[in-house]
Protein backbone atom coordinates (compact mmCIF):
# COMPACT_ATOMS: atom_id res chain seq x y z
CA UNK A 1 127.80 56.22 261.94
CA UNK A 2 130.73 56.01 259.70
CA UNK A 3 132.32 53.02 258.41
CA UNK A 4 136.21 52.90 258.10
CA UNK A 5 137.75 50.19 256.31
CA UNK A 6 140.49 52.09 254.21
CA UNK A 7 138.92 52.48 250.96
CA UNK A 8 136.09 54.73 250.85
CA UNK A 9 136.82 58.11 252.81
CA UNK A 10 135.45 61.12 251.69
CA UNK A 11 136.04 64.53 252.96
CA UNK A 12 132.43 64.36 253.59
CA UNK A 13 133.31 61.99 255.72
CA UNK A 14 136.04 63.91 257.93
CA UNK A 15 134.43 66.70 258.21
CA UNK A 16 131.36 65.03 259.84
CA UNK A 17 133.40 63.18 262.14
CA UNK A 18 135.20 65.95 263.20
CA UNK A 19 132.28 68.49 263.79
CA UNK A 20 129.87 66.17 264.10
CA UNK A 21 131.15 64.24 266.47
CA UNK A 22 129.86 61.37 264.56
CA UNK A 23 130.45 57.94 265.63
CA UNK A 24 132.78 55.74 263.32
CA UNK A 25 132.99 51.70 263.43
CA UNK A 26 135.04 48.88 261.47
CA UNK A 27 134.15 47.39 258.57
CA UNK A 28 132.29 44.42 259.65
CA UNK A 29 133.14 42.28 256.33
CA UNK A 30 134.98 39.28 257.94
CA UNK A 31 137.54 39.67 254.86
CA UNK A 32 138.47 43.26 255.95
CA UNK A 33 139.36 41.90 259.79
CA UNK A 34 141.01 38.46 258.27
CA UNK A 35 143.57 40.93 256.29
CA UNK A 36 144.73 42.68 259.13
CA UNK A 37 145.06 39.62 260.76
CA UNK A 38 147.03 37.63 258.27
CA UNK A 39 149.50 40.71 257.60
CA UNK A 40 150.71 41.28 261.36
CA UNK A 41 151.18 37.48 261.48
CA UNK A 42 153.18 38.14 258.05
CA UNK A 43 155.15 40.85 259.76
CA UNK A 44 156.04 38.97 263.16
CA UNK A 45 157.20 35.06 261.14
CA UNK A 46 158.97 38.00 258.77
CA UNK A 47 161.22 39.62 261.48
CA UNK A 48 161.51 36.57 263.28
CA UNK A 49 163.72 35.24 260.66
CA UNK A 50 166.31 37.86 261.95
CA UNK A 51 166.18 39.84 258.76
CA UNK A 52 167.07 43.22 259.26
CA UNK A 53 163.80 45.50 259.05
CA UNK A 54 163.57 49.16 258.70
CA UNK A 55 162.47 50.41 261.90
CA UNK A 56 161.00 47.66 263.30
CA UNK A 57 164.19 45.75 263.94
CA UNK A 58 166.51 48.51 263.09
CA UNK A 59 167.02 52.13 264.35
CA UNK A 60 164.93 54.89 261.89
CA UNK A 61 166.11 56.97 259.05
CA UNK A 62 169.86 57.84 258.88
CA UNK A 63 170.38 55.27 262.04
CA UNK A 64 168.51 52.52 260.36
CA UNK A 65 172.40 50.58 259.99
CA UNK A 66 171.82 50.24 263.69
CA UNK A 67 170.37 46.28 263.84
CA UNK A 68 168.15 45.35 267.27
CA UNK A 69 166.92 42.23 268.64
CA UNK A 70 163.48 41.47 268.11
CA UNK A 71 162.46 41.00 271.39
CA UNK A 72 163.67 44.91 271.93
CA UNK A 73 160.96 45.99 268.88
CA UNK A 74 158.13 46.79 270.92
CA UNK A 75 160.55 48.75 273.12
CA UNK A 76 162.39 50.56 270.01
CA UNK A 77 158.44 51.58 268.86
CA UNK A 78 157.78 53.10 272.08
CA UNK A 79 160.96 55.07 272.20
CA UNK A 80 160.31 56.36 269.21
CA UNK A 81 157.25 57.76 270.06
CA UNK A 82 159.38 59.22 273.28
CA UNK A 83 161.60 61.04 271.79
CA UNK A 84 159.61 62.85 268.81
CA UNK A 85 157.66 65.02 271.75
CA UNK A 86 159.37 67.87 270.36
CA UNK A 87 155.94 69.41 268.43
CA UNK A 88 155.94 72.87 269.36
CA UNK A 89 153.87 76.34 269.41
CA UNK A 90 149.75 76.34 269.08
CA UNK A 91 148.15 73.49 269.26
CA UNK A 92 145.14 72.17 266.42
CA UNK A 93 141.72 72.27 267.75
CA UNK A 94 139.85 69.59 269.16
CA UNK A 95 137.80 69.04 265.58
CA UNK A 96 141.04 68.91 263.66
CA UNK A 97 142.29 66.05 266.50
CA UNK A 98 139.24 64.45 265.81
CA UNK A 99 140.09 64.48 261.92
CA UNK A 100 143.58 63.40 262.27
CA UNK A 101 142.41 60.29 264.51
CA UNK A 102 140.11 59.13 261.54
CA UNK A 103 142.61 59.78 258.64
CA UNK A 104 145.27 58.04 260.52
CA UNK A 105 143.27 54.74 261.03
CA UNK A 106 141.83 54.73 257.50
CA UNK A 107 145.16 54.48 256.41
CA UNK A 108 146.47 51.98 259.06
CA UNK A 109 143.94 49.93 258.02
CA UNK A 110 144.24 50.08 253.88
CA UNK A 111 144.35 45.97 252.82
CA UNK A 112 146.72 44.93 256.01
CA UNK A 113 149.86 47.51 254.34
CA UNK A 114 150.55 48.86 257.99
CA UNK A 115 150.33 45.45 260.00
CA UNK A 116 148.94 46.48 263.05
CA UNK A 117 147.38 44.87 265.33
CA UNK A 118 143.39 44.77 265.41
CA UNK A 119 143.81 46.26 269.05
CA UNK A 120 145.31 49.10 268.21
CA UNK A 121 142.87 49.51 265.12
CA UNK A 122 140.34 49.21 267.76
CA UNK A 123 141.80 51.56 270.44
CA UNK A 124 141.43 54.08 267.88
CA UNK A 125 137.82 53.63 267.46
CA UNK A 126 137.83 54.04 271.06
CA UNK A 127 139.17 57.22 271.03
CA UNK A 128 136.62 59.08 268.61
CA UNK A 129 133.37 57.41 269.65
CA UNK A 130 134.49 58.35 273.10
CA UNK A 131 135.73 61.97 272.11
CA UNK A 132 139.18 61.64 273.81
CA UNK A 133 141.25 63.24 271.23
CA UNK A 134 144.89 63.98 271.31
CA UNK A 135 146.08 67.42 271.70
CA UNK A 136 148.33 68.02 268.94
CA UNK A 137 151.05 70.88 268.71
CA UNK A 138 151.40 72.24 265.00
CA UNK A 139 154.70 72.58 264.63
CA UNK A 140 157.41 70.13 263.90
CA UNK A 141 156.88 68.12 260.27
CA UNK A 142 158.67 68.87 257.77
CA UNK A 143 155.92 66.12 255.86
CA UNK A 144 158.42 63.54 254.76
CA UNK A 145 158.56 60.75 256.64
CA UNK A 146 155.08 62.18 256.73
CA UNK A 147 154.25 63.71 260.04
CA UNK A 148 156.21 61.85 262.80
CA UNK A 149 156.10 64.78 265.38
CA UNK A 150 152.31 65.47 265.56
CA UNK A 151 151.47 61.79 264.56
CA UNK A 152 153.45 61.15 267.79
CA UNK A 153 150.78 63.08 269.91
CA UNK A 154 148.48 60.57 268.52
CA UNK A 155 150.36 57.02 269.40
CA UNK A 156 151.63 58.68 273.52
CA UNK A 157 147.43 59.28 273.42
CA UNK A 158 146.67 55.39 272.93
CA UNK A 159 150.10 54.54 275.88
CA UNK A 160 147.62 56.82 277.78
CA UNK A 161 150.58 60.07 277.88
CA UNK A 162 150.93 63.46 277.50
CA UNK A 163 147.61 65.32 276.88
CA UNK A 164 144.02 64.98 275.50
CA UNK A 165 140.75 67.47 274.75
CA UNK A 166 138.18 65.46 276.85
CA UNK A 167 134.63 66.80 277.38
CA UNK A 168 135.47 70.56 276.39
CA UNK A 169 139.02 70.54 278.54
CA UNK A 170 142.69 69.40 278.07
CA UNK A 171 143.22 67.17 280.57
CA UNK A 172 146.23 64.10 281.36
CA UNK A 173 145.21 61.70 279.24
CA UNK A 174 145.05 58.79 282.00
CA UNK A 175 142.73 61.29 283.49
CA UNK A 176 140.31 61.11 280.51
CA UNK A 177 140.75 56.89 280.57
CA UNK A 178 140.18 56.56 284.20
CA UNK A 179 136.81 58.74 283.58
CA UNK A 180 136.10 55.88 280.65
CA UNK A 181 137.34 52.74 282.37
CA UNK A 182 139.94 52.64 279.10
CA UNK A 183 142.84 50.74 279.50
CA UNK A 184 145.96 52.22 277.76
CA UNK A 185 147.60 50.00 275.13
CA UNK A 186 151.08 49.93 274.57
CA UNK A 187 152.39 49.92 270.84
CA UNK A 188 154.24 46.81 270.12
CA UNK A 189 156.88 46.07 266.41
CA UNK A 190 156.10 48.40 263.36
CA UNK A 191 153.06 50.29 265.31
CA UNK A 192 154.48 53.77 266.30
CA UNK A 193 156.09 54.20 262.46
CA UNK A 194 152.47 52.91 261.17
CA UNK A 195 151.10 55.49 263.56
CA UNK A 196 153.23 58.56 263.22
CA UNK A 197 155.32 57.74 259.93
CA UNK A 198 152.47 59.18 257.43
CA UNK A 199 150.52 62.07 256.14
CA UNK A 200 147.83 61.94 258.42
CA UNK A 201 148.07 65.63 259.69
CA UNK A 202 148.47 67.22 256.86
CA UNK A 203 145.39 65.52 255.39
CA UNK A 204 142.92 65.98 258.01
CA UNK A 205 144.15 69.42 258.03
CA UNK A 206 143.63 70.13 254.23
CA UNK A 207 140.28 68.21 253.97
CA UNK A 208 139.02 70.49 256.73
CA UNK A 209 140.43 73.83 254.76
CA UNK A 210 139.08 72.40 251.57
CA UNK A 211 135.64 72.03 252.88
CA UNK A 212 135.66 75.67 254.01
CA UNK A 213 136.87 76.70 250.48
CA UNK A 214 134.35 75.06 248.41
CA UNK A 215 132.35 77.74 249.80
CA UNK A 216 133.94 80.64 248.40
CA UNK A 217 133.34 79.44 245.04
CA UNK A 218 129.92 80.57 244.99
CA UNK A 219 130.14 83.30 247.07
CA UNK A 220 132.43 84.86 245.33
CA UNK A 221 129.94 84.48 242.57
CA UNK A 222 127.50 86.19 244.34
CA UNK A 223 129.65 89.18 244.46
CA UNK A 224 130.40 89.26 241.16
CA UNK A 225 126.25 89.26 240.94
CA UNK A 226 125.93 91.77 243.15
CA UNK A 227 128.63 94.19 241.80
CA UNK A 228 127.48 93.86 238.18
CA UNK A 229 123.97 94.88 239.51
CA UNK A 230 125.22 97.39 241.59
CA UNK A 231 127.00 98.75 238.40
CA UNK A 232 124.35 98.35 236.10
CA UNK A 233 126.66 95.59 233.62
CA UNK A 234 125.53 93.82 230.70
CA UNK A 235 124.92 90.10 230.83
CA UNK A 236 126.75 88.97 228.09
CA UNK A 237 129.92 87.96 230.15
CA UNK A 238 127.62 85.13 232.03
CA UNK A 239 125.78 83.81 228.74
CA UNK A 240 126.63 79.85 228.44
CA UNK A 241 127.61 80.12 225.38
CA UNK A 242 130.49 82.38 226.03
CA UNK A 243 132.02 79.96 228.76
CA UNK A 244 131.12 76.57 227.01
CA UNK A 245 133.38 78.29 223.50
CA UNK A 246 136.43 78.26 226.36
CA UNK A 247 135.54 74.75 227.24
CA UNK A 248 136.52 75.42 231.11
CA UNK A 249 134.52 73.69 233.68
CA UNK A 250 135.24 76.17 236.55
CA UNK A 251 134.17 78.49 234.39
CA UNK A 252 131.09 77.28 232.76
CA UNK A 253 129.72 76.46 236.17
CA UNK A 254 130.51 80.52 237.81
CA UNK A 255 129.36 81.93 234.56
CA UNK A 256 125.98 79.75 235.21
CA UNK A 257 125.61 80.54 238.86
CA UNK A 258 126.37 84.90 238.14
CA UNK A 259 123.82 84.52 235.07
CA UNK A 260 120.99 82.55 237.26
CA UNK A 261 121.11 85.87 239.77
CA UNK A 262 121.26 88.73 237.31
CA UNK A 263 118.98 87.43 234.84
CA UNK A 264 116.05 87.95 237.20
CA UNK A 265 117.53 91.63 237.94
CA UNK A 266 116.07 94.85 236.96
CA UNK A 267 119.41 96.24 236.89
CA UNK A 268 121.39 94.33 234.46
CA UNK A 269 121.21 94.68 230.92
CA UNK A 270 120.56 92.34 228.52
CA UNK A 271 123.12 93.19 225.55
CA UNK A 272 120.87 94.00 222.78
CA UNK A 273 118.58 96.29 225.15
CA UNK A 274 121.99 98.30 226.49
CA UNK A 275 122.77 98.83 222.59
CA UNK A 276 119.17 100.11 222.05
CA UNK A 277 118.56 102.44 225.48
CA UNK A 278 122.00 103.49 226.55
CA UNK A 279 124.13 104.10 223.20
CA UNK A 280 122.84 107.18 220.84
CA UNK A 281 123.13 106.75 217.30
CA UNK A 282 126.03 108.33 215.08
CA UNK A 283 123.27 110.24 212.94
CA UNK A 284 125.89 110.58 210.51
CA UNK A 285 128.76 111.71 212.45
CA UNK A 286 132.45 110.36 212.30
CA UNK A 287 132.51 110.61 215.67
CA UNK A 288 130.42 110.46 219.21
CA UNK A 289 131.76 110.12 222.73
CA UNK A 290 129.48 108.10 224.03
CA UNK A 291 128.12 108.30 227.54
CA UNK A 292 128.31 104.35 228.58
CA UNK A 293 130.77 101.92 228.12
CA UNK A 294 129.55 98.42 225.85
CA UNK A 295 131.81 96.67 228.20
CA UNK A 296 132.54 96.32 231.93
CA UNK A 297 135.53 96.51 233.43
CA UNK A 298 137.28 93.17 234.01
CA UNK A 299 136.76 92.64 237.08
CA UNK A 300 133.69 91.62 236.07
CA UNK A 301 133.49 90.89 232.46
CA UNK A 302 136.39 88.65 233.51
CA UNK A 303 135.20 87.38 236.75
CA UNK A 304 134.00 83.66 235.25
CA UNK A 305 137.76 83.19 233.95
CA UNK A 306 138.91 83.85 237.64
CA UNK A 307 136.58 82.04 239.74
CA UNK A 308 136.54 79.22 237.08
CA UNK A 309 140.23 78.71 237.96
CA UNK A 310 139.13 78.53 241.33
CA UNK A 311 136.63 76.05 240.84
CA UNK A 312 138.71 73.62 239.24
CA UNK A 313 141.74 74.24 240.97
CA UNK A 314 139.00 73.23 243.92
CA UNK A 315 138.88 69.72 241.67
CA UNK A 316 142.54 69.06 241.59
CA UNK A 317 142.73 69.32 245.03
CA UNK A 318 139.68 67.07 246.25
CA UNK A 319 140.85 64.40 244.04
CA UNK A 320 144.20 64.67 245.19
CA UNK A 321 143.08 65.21 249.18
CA UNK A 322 140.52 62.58 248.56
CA UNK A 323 142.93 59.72 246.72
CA UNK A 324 145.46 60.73 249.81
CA UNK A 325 142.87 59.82 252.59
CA UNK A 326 142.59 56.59 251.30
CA UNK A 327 146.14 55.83 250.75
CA UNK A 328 148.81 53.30 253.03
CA UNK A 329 151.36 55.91 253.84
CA UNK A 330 153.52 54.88 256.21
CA UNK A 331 156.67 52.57 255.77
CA UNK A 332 157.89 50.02 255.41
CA UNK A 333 154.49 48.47 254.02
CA UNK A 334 153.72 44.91 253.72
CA UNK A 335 151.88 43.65 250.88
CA UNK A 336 150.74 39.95 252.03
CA UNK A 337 149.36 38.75 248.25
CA UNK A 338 153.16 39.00 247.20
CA UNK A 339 154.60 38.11 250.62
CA UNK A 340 156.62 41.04 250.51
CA UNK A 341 157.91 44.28 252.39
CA UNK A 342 158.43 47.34 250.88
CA UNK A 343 161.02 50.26 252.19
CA UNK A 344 159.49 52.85 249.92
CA UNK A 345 158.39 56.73 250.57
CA UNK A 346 154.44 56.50 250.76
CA UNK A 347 155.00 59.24 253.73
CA UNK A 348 156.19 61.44 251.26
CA UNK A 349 153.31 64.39 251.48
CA UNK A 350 153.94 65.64 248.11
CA UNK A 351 150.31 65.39 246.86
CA UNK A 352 149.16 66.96 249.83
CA UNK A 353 151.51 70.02 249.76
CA UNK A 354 150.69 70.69 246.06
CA UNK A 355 147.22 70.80 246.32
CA UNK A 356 147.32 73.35 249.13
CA UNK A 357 149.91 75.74 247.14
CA UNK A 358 147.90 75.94 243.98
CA UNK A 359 144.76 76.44 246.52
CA UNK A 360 146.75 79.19 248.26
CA UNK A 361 147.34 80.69 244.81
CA UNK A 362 143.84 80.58 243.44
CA UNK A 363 142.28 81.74 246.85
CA UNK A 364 144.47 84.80 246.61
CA UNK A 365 142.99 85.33 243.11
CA UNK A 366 139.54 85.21 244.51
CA UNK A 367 140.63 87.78 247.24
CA UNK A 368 142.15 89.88 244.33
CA UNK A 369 138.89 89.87 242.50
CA UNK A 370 136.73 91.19 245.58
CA UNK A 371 139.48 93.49 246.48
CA UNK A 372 138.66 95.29 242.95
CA UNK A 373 134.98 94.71 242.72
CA UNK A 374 134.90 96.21 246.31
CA UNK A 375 136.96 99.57 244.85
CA UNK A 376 133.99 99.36 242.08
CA UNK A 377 131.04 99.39 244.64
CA UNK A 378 132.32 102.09 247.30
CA UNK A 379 133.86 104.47 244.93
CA UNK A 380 131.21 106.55 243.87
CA UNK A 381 133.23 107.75 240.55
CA UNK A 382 132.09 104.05 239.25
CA UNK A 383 128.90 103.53 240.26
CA UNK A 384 126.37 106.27 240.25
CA UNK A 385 125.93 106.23 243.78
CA UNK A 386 127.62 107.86 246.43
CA UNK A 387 130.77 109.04 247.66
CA UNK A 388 132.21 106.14 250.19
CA UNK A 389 128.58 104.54 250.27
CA UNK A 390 126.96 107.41 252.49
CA UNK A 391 123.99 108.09 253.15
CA UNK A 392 122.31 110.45 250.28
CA UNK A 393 123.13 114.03 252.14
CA UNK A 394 122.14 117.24 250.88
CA UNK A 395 124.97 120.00 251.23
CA UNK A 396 122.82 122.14 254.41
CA UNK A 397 122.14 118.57 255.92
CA UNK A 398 123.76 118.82 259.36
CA UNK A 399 125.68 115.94 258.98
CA UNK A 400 127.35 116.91 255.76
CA UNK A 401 130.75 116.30 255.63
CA UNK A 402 130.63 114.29 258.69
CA UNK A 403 129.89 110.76 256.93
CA UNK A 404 132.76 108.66 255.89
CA UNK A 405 130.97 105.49 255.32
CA UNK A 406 132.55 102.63 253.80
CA UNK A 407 135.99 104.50 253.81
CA UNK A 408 137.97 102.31 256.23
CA UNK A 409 136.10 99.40 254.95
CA UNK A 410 137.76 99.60 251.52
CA UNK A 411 140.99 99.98 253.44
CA UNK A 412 140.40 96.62 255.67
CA UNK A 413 139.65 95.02 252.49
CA UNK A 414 142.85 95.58 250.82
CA UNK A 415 144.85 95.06 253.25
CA UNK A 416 143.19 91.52 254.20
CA UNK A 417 143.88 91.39 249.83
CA UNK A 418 147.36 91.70 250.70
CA UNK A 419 148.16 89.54 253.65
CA UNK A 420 145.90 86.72 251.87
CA UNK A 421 148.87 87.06 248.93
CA UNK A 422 151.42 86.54 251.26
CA UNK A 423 150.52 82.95 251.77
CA UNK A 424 151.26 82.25 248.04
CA UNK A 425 154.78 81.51 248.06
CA UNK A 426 155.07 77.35 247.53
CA UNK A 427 155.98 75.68 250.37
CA UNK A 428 157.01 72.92 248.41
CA UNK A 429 160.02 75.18 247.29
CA UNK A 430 161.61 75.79 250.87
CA UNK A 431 162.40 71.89 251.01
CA UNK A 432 165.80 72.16 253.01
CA UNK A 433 167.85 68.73 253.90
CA UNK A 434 167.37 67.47 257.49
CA UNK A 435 168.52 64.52 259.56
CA UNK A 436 171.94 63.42 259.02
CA UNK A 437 170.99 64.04 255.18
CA UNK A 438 168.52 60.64 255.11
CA UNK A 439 165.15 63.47 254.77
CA UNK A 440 167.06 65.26 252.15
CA UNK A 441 164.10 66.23 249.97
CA UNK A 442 161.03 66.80 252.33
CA UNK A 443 157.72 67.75 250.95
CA UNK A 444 156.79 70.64 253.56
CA UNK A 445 153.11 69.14 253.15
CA UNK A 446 151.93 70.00 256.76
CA UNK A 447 153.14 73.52 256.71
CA UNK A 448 151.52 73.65 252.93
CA UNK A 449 148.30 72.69 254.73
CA UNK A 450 148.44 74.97 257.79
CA UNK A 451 148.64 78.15 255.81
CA UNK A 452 145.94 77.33 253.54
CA UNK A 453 143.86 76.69 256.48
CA UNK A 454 144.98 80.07 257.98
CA UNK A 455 144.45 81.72 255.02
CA UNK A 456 141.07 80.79 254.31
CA UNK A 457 139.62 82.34 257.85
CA UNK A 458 141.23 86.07 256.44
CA UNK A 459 138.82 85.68 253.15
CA UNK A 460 135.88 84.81 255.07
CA UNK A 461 136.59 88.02 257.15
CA UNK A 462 137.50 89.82 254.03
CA UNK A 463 134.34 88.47 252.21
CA UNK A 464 131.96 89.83 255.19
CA UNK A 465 133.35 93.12 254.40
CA UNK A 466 132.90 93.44 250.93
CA UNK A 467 129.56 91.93 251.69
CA UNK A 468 128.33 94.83 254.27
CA UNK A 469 129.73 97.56 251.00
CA UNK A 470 127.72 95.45 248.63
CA UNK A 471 124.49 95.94 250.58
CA UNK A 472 125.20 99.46 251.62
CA UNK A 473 125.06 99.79 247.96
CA UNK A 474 121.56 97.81 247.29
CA UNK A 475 120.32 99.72 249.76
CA UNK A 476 120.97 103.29 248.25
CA UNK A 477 120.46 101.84 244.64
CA UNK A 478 116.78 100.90 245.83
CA UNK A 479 116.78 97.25 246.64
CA UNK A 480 113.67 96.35 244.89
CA UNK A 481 115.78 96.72 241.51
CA UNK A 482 117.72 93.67 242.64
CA UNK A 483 117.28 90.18 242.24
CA UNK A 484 115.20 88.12 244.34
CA UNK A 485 118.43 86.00 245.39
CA UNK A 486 119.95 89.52 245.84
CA UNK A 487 117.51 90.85 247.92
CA UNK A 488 117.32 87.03 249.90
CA UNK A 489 120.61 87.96 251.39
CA UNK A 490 120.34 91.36 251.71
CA UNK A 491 117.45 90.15 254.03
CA UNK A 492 119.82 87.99 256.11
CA UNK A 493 123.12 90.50 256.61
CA UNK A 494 120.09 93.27 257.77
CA UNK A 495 119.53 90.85 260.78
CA UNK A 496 123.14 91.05 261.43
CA UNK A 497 123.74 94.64 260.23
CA UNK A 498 121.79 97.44 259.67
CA UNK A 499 122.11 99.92 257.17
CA UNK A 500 125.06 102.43 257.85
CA UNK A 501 123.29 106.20 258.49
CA UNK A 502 126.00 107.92 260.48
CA UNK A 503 129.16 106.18 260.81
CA UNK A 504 129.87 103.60 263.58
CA UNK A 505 132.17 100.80 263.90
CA UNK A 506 131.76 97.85 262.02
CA UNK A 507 133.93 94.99 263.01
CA UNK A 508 131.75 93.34 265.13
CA UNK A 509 129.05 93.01 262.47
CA UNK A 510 131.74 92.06 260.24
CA UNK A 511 132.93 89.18 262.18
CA UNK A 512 129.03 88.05 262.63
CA UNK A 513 128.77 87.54 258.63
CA UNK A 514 131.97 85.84 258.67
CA UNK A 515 130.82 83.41 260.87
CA UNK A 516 127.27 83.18 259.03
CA UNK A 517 129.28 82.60 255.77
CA UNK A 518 130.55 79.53 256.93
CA UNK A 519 127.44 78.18 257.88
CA UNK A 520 124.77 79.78 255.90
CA UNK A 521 123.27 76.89 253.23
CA UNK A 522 121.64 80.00 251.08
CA UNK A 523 124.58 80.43 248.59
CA UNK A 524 124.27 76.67 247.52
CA UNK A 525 120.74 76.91 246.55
């Protein structure tokens, strides 16, 4: 059970309620429920006066010189909820629903800023401990005045319209009520801009895709393990001391987890015992071409500064995701210490849509590095081992020159690479005026979100494949060489994949360690 009260959010938190199912509740603190009380009666004495309010008593954003009566406000709230029903093309999940429905009533009910009424706090509640969650079309936000059109899914859900995922179907969502003896509640002054005019979608959204990233991190360090193995490499790339002289975090911390692997490896070198057993000695010569290299390539030697970035671009973003979840974000807000109300821009999604671009950009960095440490493994020129990852065939084997192993594989791989770097562009840049001018610098955060959430499912699948080349490769460089972690989950792919004798297709057993990435607890051990 999760306790919402505005302040304390994690995305921990959001991504147990949404695929969890986990059960949420009010803060119970009589302080936290006196707040929201004392702010809605701020907001109704306030517009009672007859002062003009911005979208409460007054039409929204370039309209907002258009002055109503307040007994029309309830009726203004639900036509605005009416008339955004434009969200359009595939719909989010049921888990990211269930996400969206928690972010948008932490933030609703941040100190009393939104003024709405306990009910509707409530109603919410409602909605995820009963699992009647709003189907919610993607597209249609430009994230500034946050996400009106999806958020409006959300607020014609509590009026008990349009749609809902109830107990594994979409059905009408009176339908779902009926079936949970759940009145609808209609949303009265201020409560369908508190609902829909905030950032709610695009945070639920990027908490989820941030949750699946902060795997990569070490998986991707596990590769770099692997490949240096595979490739018999030195170890001085991964000593601490290396990383802590560069004073990097994210790079301290993959340096650390690489260097824990190999160091238990029969196949990577320490430095001083490559110098010793793989370089031959001048014996007075001005010259020797030697046989091996003293340094890898840098797509390994190198693979610390990459995945470093990645880790702490992984630390911008939480904080920012995280200090966004826990926001008020819609407008206008009412501050009730000052007796004040604020027309301001907390829907703006800024933070939101930065985060996601740089974690577009360093994910695609990530995919780079695999897409070159893959080339490493297969190509037998590289490694010692063989052509394409084949089987060992002698020449009057029957099969010779029928084995193309890991061929196509290297092509999938790059050409995942290269879709992965098409989602790099920042969305924050395509910002285009909208609205009779009033939204004339959007942020673009939902959009930011959605494609970092899309491109983090083509890594997993990219990952997978590299992974099934990687222990192709332990398996003809004699896996008893390798680490123990090494040879831990070459243990678990061989339940999903067997090693590759005469070619066959592979995508099925590709997509199964996709899938087990995301769920496997090994690589955080």
């Amino acid at each position: 059970m999760k306790t919402v009260s505005g302040e304390k959010l994690s995305i921990e938190d959001v991504c147990d309620v949404a695929y969890k199912n986990e059960e949420i509740q009010l803060s119970s603190d009589k302080n936290f429920w006196a707040i929201l009380e004392k702010s809605r009666k701020f907001l109704e004495d306030y517009i009672a006066t007859g002062v003009p309010t911005y979208g409460v008593t007054t039409d929204f954003g370039d309209s907002c010189d258009n002055q109503i009566s307040v007994d029309k406000a309830g009726e203004l709230q639900r036509t605005i909820c009416t008339y955004h029903g434009i969200g359009l093309g595939p719909k989010f999940d049921h888990e990211t629903g269930r996400a969206v429905v928690l972010c948008r009533l932490n933030g609703n009910v941040k100190g009393g800023h939104s003024a709405i009424r306990t009910e509707l706090a409530k109603m919410m509640v409602t909605l995820l401990n009963k699992d009647i969650i709003p189907v919610i079309p993607q597209l249609g936000s430009v994230g500034a005045s946050g996400d009106l059109t999806p958020l409006s899914y959300l607020a014609a859900a509590i009026m008990g319209q349009r749609e809902v995922y109830y107990k594994g179907k979409v059905v009408p969502t009176m339908e779902a009520f009926n079936a949970e003896g759940i009145k609808p509640l209609p949303i009265e002054a201020k409560e369908g801009l508190a609902l829909m005019n905030g950032t709610s979608v695009m945070t639920a959204v990027a908490s989820l895709a941030w949750k699946k990233a902060e795997r990569l991190a070490n998986i991707s360090d596990f590769l770099t393990a692997v490949t240096s193995e595979i490739t018999r490499g030195k170890d001085t790339p991964f000593v601490a001391k290396v990383s802590e002289i560069k004073n990097h975090k994210g790079q301290c911390q993959s340096a650390a987890y690489v260097y824990n692997i190999i160091k238990d490896s029969k196949r990577v070198f320490k430095y001083e015992d490559f110098l010793q057993s793989q370089i031959d000695s001048l014996n007075g010569k001005g010259f020797r071409k030697q046989q091996n290299k003293i340094q890898d390539r840098y797509s390994i030697r190198c693979a610390p500064q990459i995945t470093g970035v990645y880790r702490d671009t992984l630390k911008v973003a939480h904080d920012w995701i995280t200090e966004e979840l826990n926001s008020a974000n819609d407008n206008p807000l009412v501050d009730i210490d000052a007796e004040r109300l604020y027309n301001t821009g907390n829907f703006y999604g800024g933070h939101i849509c930065a985060a996601c671009d740089y974690m577009r950009t360093a994910v695609a960095n990530i995919a780079d590095l695999s897409d070159k440490q893959a080339e490493v493994i297969i190509d037998g020129k590289f490694n010692g081992l063989t052509e394409n990852l084949i089987p060992y065939t002698a020449d009057d084997d029957p099969r010779a020159g029928l084995r193309l192993g890991f061929k196509a594989a290297q092509i999938t791989i790059s050409a995942i690479r290269g879709e992965i770097a098409t989602y790099c562009f920042p969305v924050s840049l395509t910002s285009a005026p909208t609205e009779a001018l009033n939204q004339d610098k959007v942020s673009m955060g939902t959009i930011s979100a959605r494609k970092f959430a899309e491109q983090i499912e083509l890594v997993f699948l990219q990952y997978a494949t590299h992974l099934l080349a990687a222990m192709q490769a332990v398996d003809l460089a004699g896996k008893t060489e390798f680490a123990p972690f090494t040879q831990k989950v070459h243990e678990e792919v061989r339940k999903m994949s067997a090693f590759v004798q005469d070619d066959r297709a592979l995508d099925k057993e590709a997509t199964a360690v996709a899938q087990w990435l995301k769920t496997t607890d090994l690589f955080n051990s």
